[in-house]
PDB file of N, CA and C in Angstrom:
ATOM      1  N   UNK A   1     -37.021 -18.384  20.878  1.00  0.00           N
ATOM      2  CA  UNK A   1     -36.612 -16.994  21.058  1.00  0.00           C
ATOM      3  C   UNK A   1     -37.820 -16.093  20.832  1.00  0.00           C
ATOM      4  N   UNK A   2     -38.681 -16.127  21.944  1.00  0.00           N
ATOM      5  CA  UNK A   2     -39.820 -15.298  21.508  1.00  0.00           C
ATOM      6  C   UNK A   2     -39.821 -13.983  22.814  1.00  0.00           C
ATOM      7  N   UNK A   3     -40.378 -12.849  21.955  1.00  0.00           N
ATOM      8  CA  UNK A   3     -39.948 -11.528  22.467  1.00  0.00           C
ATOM      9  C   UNK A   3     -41.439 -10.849  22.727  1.00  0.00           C
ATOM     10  N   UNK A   4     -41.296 -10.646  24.633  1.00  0.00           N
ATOM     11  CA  UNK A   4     -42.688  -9.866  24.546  1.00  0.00           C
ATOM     12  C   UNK A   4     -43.074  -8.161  24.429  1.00  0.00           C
ATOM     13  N   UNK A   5     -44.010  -8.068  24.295  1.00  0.00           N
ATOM     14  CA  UNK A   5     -44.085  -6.368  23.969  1.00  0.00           C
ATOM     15  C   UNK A   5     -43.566  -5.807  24.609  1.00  0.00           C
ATOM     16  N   UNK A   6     -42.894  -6.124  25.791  1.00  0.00           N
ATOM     17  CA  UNK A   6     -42.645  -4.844  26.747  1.00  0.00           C
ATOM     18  C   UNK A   6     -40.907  -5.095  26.714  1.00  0.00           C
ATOM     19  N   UNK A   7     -40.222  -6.325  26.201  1.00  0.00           N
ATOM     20  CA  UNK A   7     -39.111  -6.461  25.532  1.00  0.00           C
ATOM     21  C   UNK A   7     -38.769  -5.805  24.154  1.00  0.00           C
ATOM     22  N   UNK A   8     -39.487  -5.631  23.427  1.00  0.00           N
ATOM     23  CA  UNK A   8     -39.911  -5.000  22.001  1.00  0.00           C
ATOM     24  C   UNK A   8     -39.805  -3.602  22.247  1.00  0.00           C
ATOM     25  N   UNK A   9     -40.915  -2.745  23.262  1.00  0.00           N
ATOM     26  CA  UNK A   9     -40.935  -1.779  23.249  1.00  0.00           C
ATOM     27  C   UNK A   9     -39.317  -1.082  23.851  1.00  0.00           C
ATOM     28  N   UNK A  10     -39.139  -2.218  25.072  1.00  0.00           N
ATOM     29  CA  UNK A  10     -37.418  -2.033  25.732  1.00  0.00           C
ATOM     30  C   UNK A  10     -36.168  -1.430  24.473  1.00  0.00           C
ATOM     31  N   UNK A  11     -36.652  -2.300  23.841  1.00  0.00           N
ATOM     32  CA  UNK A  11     -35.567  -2.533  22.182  1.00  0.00           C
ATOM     33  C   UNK A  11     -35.776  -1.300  21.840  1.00  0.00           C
ATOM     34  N   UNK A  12     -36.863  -0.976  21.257  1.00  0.00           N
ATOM     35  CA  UNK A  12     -37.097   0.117  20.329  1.00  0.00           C
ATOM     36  C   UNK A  12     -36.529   1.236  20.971  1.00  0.00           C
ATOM     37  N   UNK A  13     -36.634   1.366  22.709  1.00  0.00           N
ATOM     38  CA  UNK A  13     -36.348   2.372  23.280  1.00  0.00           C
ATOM     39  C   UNK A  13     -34.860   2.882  23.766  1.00  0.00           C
ATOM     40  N   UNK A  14     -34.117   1.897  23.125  1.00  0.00           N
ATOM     41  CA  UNK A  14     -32.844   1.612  22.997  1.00  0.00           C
ATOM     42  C   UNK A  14     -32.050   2.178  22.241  1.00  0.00           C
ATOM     43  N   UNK A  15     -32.611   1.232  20.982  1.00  0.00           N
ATOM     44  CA  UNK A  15     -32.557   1.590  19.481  1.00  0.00           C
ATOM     45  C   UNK A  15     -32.560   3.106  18.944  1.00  0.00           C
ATOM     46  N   UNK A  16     -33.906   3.911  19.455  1.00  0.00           N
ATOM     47  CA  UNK A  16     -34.031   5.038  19.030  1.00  0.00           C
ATOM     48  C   UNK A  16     -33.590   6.156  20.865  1.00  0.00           C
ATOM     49  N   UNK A  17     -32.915   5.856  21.704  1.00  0.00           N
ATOM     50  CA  UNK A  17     -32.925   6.618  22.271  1.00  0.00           C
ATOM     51  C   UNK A  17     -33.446   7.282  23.314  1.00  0.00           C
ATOM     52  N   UNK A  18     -34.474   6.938  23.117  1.00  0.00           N
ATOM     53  CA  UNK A  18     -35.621   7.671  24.174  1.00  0.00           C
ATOM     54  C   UNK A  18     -36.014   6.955  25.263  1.00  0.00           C
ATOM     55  N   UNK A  19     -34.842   6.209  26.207  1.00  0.00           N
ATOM     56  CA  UNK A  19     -35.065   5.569  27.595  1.00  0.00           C
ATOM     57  C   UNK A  19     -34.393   6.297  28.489  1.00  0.00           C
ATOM     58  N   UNK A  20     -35.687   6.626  29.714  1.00  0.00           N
ATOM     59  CA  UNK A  20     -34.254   7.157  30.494  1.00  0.00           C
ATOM     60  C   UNK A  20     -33.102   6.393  31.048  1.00  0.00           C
ATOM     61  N   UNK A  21     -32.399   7.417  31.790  1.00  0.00           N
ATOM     62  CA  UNK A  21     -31.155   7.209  32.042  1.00  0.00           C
ATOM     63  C   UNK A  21     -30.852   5.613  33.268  1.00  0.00           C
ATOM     64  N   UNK A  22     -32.002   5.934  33.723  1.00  0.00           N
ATOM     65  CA  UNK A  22     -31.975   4.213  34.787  1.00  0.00           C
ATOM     66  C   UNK A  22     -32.390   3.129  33.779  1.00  0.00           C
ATOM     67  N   UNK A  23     -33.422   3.024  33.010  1.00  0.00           N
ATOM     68  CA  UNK A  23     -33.699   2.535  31.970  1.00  0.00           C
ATOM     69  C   UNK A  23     -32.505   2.362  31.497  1.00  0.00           C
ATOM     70  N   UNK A  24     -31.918   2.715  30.189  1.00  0.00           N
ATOM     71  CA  UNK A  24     -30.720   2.725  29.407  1.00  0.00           C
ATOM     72  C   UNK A  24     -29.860   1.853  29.982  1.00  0.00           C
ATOM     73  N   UNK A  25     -29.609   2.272  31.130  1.00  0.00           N
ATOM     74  CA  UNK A  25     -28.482   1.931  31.899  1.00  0.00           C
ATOM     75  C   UNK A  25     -28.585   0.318  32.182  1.00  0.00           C
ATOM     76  N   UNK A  26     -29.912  -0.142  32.409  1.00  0.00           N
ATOM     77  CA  UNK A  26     -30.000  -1.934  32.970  1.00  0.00           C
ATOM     78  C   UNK A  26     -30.645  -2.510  31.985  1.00  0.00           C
ATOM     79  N   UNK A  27     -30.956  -1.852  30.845  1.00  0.00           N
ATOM     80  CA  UNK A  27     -30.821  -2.193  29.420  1.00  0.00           C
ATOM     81  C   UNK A  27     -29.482  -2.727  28.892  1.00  0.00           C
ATOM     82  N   UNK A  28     -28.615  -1.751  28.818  1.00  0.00           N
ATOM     83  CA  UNK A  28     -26.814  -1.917  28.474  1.00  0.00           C
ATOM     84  C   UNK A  28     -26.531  -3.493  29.249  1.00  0.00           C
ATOM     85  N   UNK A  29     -26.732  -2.916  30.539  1.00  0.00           N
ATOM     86  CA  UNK A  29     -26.556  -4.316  31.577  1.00  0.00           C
ATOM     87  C   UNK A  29     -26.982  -5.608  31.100  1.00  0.00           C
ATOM     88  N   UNK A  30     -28.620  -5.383  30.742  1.00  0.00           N
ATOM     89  CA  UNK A  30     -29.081  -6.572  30.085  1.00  0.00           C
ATOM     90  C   UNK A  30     -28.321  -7.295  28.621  1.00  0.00           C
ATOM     91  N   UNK A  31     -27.966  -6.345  28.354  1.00  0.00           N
ATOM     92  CA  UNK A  31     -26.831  -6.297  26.549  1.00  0.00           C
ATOM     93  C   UNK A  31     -25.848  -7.338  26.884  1.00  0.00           C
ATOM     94  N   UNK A  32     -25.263  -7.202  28.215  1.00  0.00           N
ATOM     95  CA  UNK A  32     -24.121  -7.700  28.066  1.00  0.00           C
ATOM     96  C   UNK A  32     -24.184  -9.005  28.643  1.00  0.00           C
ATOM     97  N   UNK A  33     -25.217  -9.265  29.444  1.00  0.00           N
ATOM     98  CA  UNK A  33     -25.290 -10.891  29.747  1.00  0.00           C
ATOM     99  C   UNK A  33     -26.418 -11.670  29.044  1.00  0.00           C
ATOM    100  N   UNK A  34     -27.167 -11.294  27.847  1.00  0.00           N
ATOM    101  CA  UNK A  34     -27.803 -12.003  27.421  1.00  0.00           C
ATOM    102  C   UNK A  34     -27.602 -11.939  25.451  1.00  0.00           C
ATOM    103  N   UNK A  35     -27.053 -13.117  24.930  1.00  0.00           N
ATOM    104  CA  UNK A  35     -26.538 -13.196  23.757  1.00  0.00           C
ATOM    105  C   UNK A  35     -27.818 -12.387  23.024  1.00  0.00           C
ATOM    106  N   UNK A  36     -29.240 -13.516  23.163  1.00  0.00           N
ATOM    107  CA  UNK A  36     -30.389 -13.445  22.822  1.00  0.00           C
ATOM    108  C   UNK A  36     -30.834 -12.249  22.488  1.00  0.00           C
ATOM    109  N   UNK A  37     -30.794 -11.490  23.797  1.00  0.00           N
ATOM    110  CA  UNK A  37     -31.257 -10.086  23.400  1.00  0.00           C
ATOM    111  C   UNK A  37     -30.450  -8.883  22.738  1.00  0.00           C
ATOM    112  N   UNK A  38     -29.202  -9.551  22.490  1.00  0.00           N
ATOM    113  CA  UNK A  38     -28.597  -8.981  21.676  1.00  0.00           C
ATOM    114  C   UNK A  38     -28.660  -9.323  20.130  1.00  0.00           C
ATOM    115  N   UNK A  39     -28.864 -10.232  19.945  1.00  0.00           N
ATOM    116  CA  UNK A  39     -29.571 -10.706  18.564  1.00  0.00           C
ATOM    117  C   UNK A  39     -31.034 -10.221  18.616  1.00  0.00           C
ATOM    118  N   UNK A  40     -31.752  -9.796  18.979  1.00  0.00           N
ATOM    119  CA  UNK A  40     -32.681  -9.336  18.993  1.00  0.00           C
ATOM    120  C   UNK A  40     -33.215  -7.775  18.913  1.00  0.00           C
ATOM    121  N   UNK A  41     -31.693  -7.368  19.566  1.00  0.00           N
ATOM    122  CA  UNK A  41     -31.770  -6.111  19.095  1.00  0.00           C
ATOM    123  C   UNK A  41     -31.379  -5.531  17.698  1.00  0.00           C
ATOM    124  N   UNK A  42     -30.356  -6.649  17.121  1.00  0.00           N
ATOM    125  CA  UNK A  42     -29.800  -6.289  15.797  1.00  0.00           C
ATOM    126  C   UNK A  42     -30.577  -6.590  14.724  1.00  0.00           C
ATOM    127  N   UNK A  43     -31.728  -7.629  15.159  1.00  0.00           N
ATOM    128  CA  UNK A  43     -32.644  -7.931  14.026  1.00  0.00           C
ATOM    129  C   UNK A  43     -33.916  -6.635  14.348  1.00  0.00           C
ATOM    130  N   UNK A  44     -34.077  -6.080  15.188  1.00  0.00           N
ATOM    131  CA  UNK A  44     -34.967  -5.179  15.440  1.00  0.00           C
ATOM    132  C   UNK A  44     -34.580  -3.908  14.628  1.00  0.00           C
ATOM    133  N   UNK A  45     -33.349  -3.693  14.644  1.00  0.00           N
ATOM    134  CA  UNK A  45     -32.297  -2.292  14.152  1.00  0.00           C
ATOM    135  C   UNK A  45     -33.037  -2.390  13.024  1.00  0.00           C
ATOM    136  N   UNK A  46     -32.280  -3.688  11.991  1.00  0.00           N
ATOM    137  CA  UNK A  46     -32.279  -4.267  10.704  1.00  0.00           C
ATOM    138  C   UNK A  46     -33.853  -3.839  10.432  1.00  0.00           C
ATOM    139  N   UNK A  47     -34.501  -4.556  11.086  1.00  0.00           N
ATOM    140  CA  UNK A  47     -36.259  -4.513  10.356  1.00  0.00           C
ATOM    141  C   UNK A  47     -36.292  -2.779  10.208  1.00  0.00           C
ATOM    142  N   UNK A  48     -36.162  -1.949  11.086  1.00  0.00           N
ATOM    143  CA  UNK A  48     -36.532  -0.524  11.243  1.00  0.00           C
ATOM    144  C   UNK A  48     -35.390   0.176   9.792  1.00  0.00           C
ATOM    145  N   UNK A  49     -34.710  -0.477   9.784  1.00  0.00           N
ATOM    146  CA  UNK A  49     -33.492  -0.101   8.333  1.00  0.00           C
ATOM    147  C   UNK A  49     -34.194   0.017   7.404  1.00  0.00           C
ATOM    148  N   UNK A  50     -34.731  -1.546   7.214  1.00  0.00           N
ATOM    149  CA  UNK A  50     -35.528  -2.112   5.823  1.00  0.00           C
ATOM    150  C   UNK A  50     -36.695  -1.372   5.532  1.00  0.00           C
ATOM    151  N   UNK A  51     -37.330  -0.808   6.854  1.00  0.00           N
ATOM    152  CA  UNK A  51     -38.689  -0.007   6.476  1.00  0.00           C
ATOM    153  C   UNK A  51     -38.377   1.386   6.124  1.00  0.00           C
ATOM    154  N   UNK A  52     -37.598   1.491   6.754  1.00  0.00           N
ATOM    155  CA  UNK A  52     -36.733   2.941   6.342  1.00  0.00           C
ATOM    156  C   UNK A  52     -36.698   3.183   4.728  1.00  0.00           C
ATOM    157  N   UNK A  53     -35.903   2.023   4.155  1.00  0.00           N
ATOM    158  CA  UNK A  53     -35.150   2.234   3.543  1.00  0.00           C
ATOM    159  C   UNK A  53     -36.724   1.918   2.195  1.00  0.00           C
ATOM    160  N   UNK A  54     -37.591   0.758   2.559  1.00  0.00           N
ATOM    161  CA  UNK A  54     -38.935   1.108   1.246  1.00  0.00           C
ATOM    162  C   UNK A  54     -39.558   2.104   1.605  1.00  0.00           C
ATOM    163  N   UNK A  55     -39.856   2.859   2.455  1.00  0.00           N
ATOM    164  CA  UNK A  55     -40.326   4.203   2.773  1.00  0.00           C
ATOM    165  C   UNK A  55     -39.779   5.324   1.577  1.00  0.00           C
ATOM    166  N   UNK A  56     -38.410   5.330   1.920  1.00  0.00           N
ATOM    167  CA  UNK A  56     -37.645   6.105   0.919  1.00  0.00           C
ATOM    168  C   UNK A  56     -38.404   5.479  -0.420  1.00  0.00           C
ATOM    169  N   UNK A  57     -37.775   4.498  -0.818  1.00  0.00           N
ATOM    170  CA  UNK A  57     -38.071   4.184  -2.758  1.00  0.00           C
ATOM    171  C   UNK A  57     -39.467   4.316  -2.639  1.00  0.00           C
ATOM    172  N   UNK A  58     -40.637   3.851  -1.316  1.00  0.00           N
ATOM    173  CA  UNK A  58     -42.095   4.727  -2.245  1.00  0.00           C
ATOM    174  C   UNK A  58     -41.976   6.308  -2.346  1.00  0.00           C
ATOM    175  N   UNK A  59     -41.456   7.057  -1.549  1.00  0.00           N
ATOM    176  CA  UNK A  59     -41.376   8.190  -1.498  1.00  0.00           C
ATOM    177  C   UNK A  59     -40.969   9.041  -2.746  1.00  0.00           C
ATOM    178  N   UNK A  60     -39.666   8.375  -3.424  1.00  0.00           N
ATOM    179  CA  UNK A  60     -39.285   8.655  -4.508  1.00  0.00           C
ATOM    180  C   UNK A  60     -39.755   8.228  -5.561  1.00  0.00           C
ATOM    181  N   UNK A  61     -40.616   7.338  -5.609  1.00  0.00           N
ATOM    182  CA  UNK A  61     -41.515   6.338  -6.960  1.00  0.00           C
ATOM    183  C   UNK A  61     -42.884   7.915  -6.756  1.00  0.00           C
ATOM    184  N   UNK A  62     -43.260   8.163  -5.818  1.00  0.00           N
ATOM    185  CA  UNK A  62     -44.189   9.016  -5.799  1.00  0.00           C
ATOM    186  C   UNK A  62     -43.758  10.768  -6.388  1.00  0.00           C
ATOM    187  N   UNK A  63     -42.282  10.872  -5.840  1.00  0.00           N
ATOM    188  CA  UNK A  63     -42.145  12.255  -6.588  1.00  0.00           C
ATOM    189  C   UNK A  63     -41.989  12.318  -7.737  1.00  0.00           C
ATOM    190  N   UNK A  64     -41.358  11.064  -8.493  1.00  0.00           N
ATOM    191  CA  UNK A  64     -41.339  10.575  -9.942  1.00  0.00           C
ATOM    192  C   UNK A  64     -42.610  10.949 -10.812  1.00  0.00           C
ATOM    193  N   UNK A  65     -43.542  10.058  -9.971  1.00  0.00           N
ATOM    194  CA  UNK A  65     -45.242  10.111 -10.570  1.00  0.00           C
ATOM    195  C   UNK A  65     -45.327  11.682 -10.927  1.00  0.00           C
ATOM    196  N   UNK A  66     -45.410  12.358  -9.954  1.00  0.00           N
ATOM    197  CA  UNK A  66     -45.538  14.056  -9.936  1.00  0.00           C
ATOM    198  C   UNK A  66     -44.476  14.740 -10.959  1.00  0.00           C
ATOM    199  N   UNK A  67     -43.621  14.882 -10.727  1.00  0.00           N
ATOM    200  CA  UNK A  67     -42.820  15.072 -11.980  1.00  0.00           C
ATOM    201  C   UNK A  67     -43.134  14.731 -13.364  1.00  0.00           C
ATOM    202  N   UNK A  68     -43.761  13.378 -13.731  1.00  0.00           N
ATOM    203  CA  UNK A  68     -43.963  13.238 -14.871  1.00  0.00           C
ATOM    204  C   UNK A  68     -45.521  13.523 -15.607  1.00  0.00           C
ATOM    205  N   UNK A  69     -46.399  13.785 -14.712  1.00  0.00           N
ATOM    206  CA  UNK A  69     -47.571  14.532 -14.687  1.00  0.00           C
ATOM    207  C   UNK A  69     -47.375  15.976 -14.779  1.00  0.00           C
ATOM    208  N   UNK A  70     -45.966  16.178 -14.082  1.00  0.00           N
ATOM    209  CA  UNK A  70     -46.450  18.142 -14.487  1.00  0.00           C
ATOM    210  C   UNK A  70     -45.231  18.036 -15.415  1.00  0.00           C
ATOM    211  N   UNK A  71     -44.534  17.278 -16.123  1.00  0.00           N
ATOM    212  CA  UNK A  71     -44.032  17.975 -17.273  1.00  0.00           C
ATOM    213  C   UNK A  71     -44.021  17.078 -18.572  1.00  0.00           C
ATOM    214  N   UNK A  72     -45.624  16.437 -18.609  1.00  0.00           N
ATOM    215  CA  UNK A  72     -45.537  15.619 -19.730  1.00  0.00           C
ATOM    216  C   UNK A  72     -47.070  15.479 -20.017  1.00  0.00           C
ATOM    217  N   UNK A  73     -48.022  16.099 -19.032  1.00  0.00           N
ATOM    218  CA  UNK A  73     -49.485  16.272 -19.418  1.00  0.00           C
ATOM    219  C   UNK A  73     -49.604  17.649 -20.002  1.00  0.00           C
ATOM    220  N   UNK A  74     -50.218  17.857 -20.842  1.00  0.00           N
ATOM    221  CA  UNK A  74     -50.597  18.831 -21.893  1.00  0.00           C
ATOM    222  C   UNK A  74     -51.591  20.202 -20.966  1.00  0.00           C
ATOM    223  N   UNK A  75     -51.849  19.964 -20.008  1.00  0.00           N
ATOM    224  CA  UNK A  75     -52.826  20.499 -18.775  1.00  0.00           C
ATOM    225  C   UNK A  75     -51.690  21.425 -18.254  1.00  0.00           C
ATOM    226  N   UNK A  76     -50.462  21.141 -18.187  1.00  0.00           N
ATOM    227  CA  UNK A  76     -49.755  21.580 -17.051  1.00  0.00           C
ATOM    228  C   UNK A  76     -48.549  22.240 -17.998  1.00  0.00           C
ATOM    229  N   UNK A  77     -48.448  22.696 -19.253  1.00  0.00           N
ATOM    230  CA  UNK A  77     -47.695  23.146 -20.182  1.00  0.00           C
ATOM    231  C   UNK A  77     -47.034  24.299 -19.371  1.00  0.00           C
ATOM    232  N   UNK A  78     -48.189  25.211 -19.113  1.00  0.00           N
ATOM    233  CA  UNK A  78     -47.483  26.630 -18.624  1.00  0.00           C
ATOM    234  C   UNK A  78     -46.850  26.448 -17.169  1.00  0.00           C
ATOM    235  N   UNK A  79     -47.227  25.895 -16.295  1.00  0.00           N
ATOM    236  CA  UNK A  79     -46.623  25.928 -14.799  1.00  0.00           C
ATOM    237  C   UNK A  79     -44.841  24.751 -15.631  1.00  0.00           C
ATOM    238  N   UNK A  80     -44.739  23.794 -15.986  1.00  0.00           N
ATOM    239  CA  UNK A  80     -43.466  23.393 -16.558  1.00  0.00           C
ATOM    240  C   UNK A  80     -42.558  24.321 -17.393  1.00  0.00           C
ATOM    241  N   UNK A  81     -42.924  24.999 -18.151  1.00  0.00           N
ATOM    242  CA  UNK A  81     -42.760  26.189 -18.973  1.00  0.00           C
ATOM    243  C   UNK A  81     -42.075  27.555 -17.490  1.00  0.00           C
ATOM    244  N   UNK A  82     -42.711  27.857 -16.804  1.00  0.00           N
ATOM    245  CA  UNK A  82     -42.609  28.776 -15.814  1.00  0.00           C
ATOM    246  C   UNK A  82     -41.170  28.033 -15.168  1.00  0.00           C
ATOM    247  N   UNK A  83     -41.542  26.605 -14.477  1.00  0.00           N
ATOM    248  CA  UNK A  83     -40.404  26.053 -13.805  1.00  0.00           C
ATOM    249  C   UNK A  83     -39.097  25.785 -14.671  1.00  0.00           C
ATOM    250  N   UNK A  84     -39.058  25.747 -16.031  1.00  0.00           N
ATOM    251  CA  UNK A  84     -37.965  25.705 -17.056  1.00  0.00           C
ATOM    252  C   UNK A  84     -37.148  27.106 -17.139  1.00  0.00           C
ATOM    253  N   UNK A  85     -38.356  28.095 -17.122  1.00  0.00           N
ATOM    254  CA  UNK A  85     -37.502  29.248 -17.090  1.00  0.00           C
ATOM    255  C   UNK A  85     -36.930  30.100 -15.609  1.00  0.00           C
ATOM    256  N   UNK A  86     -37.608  29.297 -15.041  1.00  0.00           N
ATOM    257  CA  UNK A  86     -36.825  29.763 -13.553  1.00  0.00           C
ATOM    258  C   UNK A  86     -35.424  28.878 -13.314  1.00  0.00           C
ATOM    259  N   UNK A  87     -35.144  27.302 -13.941  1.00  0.00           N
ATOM    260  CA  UNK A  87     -34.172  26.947 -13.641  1.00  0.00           C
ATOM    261  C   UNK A  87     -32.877  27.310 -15.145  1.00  0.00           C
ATOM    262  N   UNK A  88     -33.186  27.828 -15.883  1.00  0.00           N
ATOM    263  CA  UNK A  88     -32.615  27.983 -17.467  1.00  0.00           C
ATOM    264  C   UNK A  88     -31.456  29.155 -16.973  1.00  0.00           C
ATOM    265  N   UNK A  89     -30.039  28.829 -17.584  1.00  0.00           N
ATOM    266  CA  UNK A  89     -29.161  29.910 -17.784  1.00  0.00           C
ATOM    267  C   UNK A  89     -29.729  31.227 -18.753  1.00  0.00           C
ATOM    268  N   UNK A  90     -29.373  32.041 -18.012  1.00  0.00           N
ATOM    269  CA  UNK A  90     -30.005  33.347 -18.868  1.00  0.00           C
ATOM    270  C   UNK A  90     -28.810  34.399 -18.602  1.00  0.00           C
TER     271      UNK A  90
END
C-alpha cells in the first residue's frame, strides 16, 4: 500500500478542502471504488489530528513557560503587580 505524492497531495486536498469542483468530484468517485484509498485517507486525517493536536500541548507548555517567568521572576514584579490589579475585584 504505497502512496505517491500526487495521491498524498490528492488526499490532503480532500481532507482540507481546497480541490476544485471536477477534482473533488472524481476524488469522491475514487472513495467509493477503492477500499485502499479510503484507508488512506483516514490514516492521513488521523496523522494531521495528531500534529494538530502536539502543536496545541507545545503551544500551551510554551504559554506556561511565559506565565511563570512573568509572575515568579523578581525582574518582572511590577508588570505582574499591574496585571493583578487589572484582573482584582475592586
Amino acid at each position: 500500500m504505497t502512496t505517491s505524492w500526487n495521491e498524498t497531495r490528492q488526499i490532503e486536498a480532500h481532507i482540507m478542502g481546497t480541490a476544485n469542483t471536477g477534482d473533488a468530484l472524481l476524488f469522491e468517485a475514487k472513495l467509493m471504488l477503492d477500499n485502499d484509498l479510503a484507508d488512506k485517507v483516514t490514516w492521513q486525517q488521523k496523522t494531521y489530528e495528531t500534529i494538530q493536536q502536539f502543536g496545541r500541548r507545545q503551544l500551551k507548555k510554551e504559554i506556561e513557560q511565559v506565565h511563570q517567568q512573568l509572575f515568579t521572576q523578581h525582574e518582572h514584579t511590577g508588570f505582574a503587580q499591574k496585571i493583578r490589579r487589572l484582573f482584582s475585584k475592586q
